[in-house]
N, C-alpha and C. Protein backbone atom coordinates (compact mmCIF):
# COMPACT_ATOMS: atom_id res chain seq x y z
N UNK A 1 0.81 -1.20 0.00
CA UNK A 1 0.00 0.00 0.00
C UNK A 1 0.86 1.27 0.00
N UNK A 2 2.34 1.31 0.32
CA UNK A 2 2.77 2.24 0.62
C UNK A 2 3.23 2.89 -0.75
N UNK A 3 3.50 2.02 -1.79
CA UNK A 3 3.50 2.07 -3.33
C UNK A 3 2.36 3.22 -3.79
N UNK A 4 1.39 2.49 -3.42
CA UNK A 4 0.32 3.30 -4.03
C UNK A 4 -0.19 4.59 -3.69
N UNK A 5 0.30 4.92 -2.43
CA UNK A 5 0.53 6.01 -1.53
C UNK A 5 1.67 7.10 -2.50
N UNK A 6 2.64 6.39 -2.76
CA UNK A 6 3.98 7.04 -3.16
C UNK A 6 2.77 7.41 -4.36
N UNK A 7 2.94 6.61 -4.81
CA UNK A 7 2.82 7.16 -6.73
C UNK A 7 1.58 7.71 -6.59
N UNK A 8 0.54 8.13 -5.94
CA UNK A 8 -0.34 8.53 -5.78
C UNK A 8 -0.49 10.12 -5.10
N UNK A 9 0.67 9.96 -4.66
CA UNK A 9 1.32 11.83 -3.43
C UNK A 9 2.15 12.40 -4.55
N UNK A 10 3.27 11.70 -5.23
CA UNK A 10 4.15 12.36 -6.05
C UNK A 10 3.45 12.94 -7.40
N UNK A 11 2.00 12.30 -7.82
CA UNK A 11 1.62 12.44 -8.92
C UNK A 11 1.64 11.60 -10.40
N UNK A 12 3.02 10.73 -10.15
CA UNK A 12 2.95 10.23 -10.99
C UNK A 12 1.66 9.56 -12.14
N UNK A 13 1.84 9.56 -13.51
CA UNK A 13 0.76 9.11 -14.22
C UNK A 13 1.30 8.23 -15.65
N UNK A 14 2.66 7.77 -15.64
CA UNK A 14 2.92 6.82 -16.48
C UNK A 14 4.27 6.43 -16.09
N UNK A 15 4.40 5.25 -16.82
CA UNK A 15 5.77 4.06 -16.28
C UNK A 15 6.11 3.81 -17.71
N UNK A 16 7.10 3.70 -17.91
CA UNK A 16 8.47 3.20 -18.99
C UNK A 16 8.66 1.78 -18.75
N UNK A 17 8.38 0.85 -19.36
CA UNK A 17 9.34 -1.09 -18.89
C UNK A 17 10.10 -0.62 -20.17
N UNK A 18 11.56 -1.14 -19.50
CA UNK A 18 12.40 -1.72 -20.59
C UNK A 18 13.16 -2.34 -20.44
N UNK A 19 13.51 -3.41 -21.11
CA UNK A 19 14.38 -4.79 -20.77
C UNK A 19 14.85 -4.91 -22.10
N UNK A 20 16.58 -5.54 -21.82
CA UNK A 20 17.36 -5.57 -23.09
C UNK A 20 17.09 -6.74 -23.61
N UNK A 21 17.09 -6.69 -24.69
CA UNK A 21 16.95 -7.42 -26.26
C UNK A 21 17.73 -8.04 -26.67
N UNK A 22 19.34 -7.29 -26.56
CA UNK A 22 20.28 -7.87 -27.24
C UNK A 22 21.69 -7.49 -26.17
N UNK A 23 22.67 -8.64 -26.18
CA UNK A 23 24.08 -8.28 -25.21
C UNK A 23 24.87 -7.46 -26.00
N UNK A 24 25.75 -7.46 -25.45
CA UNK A 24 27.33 -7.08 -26.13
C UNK A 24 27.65 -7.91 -27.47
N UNK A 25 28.22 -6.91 -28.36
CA UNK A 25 28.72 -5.64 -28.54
C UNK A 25 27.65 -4.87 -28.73
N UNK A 26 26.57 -4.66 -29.10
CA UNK A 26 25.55 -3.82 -29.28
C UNK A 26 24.22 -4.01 -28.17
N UNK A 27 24.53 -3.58 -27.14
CA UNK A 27 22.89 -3.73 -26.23
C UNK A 27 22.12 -2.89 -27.04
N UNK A 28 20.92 -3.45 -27.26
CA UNK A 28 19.84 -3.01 -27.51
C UNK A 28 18.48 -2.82 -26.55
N UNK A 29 17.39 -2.15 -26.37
CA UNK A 29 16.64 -2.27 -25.43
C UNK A 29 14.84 -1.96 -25.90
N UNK A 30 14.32 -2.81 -25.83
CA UNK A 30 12.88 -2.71 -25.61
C UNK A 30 11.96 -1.60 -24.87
N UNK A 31 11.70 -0.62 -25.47
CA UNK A 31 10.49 0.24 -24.18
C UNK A 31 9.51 0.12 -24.36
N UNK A 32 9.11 0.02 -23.70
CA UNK A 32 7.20 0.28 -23.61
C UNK A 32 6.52 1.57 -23.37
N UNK A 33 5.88 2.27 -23.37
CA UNK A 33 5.24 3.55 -22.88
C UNK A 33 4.48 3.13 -21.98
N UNK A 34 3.88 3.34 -20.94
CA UNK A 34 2.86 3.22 -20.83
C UNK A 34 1.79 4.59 -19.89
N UNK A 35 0.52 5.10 -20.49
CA UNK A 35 0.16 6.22 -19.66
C UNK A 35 -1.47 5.78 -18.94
N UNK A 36 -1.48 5.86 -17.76
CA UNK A 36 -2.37 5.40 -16.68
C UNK A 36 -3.33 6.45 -16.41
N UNK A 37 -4.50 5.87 -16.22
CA UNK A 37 -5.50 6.92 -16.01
C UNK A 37 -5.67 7.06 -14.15
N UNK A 38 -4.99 6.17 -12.96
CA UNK A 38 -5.30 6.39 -12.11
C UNK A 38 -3.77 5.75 -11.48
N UNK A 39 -4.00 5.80 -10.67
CA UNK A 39 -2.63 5.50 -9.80
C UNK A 39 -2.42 3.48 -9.64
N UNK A 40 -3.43 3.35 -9.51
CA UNK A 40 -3.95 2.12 -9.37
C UNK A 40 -3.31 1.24 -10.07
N UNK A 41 -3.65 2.03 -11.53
CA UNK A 41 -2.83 1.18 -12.64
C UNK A 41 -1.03 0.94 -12.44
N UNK A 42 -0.84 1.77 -12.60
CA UNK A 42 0.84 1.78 -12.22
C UNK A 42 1.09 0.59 -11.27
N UNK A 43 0.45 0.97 -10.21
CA UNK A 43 0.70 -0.21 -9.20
C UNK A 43 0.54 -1.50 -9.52
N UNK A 44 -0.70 -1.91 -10.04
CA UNK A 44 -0.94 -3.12 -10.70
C UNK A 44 -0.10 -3.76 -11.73
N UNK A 45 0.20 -2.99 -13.11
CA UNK A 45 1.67 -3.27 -13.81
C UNK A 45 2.74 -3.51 -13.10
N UNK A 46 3.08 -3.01 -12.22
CA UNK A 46 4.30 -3.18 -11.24
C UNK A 46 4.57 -4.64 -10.77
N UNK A 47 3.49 -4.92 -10.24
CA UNK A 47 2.78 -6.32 -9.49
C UNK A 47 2.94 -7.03 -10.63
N UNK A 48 2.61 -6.85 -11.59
CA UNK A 48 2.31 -8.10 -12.70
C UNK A 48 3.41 -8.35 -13.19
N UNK A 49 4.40 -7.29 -13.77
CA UNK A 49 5.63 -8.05 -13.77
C UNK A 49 6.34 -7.85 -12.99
N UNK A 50 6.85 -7.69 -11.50
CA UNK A 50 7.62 -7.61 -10.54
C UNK A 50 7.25 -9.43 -10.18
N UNK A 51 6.21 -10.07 -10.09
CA UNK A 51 5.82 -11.16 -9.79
C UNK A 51 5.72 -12.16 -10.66
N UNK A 52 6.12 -11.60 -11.71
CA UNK A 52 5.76 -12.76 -13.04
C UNK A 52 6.86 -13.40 -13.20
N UNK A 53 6.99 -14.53 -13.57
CA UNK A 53 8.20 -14.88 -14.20
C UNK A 53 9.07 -14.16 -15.01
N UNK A 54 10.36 -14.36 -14.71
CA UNK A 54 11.58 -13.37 -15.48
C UNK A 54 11.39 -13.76 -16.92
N UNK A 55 11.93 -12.98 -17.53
CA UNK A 55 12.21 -13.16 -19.53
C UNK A 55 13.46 -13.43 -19.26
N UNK A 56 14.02 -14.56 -19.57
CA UNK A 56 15.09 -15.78 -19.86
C UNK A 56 15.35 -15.59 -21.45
N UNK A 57 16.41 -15.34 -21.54
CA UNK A 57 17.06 -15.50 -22.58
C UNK A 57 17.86 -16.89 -22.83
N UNK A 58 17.42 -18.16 -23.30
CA UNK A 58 18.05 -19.25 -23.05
C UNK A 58 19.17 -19.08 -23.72
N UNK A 59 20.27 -20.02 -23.72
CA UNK A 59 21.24 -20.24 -24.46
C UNK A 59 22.49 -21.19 -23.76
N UNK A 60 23.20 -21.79 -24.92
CA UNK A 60 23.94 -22.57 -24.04
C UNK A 60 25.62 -21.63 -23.69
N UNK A 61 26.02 -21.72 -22.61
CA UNK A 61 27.19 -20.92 -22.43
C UNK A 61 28.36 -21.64 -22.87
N UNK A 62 28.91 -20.88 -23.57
CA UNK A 62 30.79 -21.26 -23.90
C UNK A 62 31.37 -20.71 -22.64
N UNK A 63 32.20 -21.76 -21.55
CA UNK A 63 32.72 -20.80 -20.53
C UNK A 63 34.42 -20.60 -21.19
N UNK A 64 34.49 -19.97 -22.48
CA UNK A 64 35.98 -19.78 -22.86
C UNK A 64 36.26 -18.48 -22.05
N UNK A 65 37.68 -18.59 -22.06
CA UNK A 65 38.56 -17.60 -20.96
C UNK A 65 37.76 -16.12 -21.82
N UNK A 66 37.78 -16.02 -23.30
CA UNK A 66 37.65 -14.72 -23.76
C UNK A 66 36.29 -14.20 -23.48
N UNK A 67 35.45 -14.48 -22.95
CA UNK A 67 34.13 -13.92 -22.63
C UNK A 67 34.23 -13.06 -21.72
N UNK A 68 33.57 -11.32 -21.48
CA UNK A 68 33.56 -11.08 -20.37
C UNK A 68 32.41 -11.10 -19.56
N UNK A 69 32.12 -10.98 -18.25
CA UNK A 69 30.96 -11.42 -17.86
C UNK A 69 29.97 -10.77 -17.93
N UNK A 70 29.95 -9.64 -18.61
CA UNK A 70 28.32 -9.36 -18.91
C UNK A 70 27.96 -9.87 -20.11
N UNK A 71 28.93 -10.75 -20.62
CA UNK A 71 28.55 -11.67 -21.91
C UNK A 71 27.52 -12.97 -21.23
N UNK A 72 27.72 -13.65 -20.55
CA UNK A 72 27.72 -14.85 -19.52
C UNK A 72 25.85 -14.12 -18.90
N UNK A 73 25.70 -13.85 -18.97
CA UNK A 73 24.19 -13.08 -18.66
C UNK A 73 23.21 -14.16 -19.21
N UNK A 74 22.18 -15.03 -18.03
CA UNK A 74 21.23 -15.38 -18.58
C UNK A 74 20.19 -14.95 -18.83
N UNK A 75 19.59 -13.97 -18.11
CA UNK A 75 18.25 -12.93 -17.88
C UNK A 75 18.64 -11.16 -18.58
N UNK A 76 17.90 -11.01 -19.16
CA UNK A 76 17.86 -9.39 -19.57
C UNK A 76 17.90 -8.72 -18.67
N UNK A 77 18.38 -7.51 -18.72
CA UNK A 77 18.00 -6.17 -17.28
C UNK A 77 16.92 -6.08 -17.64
N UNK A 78 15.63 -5.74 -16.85
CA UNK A 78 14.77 -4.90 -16.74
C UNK A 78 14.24 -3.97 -15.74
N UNK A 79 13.84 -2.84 -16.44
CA UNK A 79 13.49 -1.64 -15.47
C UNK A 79 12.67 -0.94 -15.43
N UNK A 80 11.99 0.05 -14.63
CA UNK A 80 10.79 1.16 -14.78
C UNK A 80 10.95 2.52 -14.49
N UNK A 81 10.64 3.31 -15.23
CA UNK A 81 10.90 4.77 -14.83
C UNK A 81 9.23 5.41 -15.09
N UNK A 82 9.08 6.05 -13.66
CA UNK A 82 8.02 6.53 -13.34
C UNK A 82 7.99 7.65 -13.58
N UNK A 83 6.80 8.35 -14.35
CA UNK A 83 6.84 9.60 -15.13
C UNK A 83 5.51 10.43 -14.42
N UNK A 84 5.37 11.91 -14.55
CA UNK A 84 4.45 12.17 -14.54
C UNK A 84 4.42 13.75 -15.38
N UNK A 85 3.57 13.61 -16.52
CA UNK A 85 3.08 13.99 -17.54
C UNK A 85 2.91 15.40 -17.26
N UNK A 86 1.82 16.00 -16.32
CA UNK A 86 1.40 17.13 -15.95
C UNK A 86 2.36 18.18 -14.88
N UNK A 87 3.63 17.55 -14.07
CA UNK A 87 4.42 18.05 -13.24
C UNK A 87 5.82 18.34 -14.12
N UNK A 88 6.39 19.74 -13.74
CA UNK A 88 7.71 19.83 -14.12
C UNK A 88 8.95 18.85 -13.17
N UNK A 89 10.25 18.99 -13.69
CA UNK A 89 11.00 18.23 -13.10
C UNK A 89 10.96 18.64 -11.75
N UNK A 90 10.97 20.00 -11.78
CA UNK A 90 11.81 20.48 -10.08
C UNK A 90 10.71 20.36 -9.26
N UNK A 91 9.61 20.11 -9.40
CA UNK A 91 8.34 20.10 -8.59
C UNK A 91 8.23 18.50 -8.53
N UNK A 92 8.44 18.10 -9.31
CA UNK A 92 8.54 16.41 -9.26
C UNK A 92 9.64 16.04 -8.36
N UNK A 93 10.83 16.45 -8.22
CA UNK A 93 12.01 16.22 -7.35
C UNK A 93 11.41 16.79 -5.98
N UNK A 94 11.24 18.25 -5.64
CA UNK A 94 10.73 18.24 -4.65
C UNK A 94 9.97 17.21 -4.09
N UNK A 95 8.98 16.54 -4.16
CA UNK A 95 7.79 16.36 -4.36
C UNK A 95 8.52 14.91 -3.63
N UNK A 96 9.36 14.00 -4.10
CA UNK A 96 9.95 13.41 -3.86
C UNK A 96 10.85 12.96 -2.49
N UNK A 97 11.45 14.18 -2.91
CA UNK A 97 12.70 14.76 -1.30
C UNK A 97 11.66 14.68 0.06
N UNK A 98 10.34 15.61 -0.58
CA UNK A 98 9.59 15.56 0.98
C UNK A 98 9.23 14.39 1.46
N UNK A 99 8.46 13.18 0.24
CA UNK A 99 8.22 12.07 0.86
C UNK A 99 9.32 11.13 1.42
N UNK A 100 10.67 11.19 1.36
CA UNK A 100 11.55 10.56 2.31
C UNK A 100 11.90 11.21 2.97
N UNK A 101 11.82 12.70 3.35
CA UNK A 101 11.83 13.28 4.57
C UNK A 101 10.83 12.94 5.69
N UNK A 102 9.72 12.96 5.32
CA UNK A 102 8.81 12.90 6.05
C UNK A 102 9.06 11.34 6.93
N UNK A 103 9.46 10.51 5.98
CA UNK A 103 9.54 8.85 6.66
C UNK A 103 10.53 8.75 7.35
N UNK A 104 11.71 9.79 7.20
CA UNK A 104 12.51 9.77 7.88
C UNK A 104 12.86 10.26 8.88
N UNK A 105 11.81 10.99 9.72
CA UNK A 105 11.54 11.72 11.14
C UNK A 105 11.24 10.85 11.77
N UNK A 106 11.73 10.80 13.07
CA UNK A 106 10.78 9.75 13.90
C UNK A 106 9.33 10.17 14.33
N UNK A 107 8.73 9.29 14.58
CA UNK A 107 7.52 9.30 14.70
C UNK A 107 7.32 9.24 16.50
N UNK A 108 6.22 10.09 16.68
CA UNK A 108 6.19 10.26 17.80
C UNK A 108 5.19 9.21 18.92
């Protein structure tokens, strides 16, 4: 709940997924857009793939000496960047700073 709290105080109203496609020498990366009509949503996408099974890139590994190890990678990175559409940056950063200030007072 505290998720939905966050993204719901800061304003946020859309999320970015993107997970790489392709390794070294050329990473490549997948985005998604995505823009939410309520806070709810965000949260729920989050849940669905934070909980879902990972995207596996199968393959069989050569363990030769010349590989380096972000070659050796079985799973893609993936990530989310939380956006919000109607707020400028510096009001969005604020906006931010206060909610870990605030958690970070003791409570009386």
């Amino acid at each position: 709940m505290e998720l939905l709290a966050f993204v719901t105080r800061i304003g946020f109203d859309s999320i970015v997924e993107s997970f790489q496609v392709s390794e070294l020498p050329h990473p490549s990366f997948l985005r998604t857009y995505h823009l939410a009509s309520a806070s709810e949503e965000i949260v729920r996408l989050l849940d669905q793939r934070l909980l879902a099974e990972p995207r596996y890139s199968y393959k069989v590994l050569d363990l030769a000496h010349e590989r380096a190890p972000e070659q050796l990678t079985l799973a893609p990175h993936e990530a989310f960047q939380l956006g919000a559409t109607a707020l400028g940056a510096a009001e969005g950063i604020e906006r931010v700073t206060r909610w870990f200030e605030e958690r970070a007072r003791p409570r009386d």
